[in-house]
Protein backbone atom coordinates (compact mmCIF):
# COMPACT_ATOMS: atom_id res chain seq x y z
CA UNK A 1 -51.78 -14.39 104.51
CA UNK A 2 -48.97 -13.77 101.76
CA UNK A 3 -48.87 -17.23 99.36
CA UNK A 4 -45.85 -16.93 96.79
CA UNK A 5 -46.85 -17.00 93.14
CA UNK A 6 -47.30 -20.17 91.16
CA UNK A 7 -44.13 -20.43 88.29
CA UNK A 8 -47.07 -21.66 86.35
CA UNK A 9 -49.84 -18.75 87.27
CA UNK A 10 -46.34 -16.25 86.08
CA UNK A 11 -45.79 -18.10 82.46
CA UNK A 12 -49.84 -18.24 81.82
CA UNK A 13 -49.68 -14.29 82.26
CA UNK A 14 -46.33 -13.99 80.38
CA UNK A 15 -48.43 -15.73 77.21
CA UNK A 16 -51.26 -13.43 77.99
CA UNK A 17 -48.84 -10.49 77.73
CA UNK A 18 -47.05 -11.57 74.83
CA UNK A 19 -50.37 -12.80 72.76
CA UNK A 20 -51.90 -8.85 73.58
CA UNK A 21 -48.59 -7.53 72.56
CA UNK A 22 -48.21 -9.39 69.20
CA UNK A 23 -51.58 -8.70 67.99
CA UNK A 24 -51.39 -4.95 69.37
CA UNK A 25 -54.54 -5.53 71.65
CA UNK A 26 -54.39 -2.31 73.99
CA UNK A 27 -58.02 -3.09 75.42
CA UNK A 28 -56.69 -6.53 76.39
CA UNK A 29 -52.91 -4.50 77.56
CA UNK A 30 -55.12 -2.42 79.48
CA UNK A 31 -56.30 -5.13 81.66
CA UNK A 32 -52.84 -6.47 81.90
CA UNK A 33 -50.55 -3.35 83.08
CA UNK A 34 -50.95 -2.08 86.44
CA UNK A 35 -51.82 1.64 86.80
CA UNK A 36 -48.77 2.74 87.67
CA UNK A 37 -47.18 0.33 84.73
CA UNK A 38 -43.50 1.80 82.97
CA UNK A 39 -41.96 0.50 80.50
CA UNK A 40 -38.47 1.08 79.73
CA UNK A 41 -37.48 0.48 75.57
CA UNK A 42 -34.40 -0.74 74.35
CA UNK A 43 -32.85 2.41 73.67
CA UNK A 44 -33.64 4.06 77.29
CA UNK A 45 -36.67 5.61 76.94
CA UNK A 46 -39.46 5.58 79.80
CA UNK A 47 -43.33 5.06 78.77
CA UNK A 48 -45.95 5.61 81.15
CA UNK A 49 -49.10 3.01 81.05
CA UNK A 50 -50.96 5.24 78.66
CA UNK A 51 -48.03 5.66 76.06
CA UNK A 52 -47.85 2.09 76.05
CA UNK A 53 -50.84 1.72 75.38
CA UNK A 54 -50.79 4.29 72.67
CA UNK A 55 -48.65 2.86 70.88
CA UNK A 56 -51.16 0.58 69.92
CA UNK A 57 -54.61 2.12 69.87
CA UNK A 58 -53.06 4.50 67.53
CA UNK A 59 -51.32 2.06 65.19
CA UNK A 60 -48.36 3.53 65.41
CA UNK A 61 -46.38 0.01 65.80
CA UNK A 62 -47.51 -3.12 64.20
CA UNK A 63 -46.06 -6.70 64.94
CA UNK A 64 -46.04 -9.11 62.82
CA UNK A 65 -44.58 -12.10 65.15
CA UNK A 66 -43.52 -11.51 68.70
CA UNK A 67 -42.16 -14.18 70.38
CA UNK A 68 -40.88 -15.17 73.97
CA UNK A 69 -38.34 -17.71 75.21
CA UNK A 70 -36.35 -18.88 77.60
CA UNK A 71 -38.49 -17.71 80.51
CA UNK A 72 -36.56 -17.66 84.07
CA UNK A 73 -39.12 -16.97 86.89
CA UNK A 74 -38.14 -15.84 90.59
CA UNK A 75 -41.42 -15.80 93.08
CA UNK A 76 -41.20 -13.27 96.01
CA UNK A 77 -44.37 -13.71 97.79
CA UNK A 78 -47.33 -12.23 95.44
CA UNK A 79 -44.35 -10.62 93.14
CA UNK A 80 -42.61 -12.26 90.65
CA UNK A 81 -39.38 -10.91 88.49
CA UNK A 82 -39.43 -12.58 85.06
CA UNK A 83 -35.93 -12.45 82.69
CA UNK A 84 -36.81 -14.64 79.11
CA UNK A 85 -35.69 -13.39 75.41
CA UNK A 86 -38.21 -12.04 73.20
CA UNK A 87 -38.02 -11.58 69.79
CA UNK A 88 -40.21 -9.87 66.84
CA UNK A 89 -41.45 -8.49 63.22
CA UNK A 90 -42.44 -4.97 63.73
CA UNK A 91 -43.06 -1.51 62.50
CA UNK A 92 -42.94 2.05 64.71
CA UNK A 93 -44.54 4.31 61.95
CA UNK A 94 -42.43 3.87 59.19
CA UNK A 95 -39.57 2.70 61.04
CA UNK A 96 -38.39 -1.35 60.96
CA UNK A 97 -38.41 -1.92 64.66
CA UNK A 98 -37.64 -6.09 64.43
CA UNK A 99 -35.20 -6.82 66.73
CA UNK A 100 -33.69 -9.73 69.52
CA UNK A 101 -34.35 -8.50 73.05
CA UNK A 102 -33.86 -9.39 76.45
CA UNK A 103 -36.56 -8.20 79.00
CA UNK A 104 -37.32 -8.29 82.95
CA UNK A 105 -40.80 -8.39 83.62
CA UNK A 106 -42.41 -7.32 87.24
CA UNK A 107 -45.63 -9.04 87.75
CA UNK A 108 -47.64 -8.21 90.77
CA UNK A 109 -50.95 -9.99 92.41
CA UNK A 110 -53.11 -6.79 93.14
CA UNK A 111 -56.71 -7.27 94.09
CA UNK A 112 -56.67 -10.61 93.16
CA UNK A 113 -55.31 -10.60 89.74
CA UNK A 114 -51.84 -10.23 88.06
CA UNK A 115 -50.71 -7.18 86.28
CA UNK A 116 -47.83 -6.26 84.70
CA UNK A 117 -46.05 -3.46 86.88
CA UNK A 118 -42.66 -3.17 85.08
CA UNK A 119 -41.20 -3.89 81.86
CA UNK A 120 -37.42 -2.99 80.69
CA UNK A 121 -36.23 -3.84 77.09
CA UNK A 122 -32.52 -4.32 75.73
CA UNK A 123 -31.44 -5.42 72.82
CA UNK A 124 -29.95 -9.09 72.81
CA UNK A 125 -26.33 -9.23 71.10
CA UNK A 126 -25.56 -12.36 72.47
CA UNK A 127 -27.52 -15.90 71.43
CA UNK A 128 -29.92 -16.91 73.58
CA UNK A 129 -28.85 -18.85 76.42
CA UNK A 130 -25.04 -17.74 76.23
């Protein structure tokens, strides 16, 4: 029996997600991304699950505020496809990587729990909500 995700169960995970990535929590990300997780950053490039997760457990980028907004959630059975804006204070290495972004999320029930299956980044010229 398929049941179609909860907009609710989708915007708890989406705080779990963003709360892991603001404080940089890869043992808490690695919970959250499926194993076959990619991510897709603003400027094109792919990550696999373990260079996202790198990214942290090395402290190569540090955020100081990462915030999400204007969440719009479509439910397709136990998959749900998440656009919102996002954005944040942070450093890769020495590099300012603050920014306004908007992002599509891919969250997936699997065994039971949701994970975080896709993730693609671009940057957000346009206010939010235009």
């Amino acid at each position: 029996m398929t049941t179609t995700l909860s907009e609710q169960a989708v915007a708890d995970f989406v705080q779990e997600w963003r709360t892991a990535e603001e404080r940089g929590d890869h043992r808490a990300l690695d919970d959250l991304l499926a194993k076959d997780f990619v991510g897709v950053g603003p400027r094109g490039f792919v990550r696999s699950r373990e260079e996202w997760l790198a990214r942290y457990s090395t402290g190569t980028v540090r955020n100081v505020s990462f915030a999400v907004s204007d969440l719009r959630i479509r439910s397709y059975g136990e998959t749900a496809v998440v656009v919102a804006a996002q954005t944040q204070q942070s450093m890769n290495g020495d590099a300012d990587a603050s920014g306004a972004f908007r992002f599509t999320l891919v969250v997936a029930r699997q065994d039971g729990q949701l994970q975080l299956a896709g993730l693609h980044l671009s940057p957000n010229a346009a206010p939010a909500g235009a």
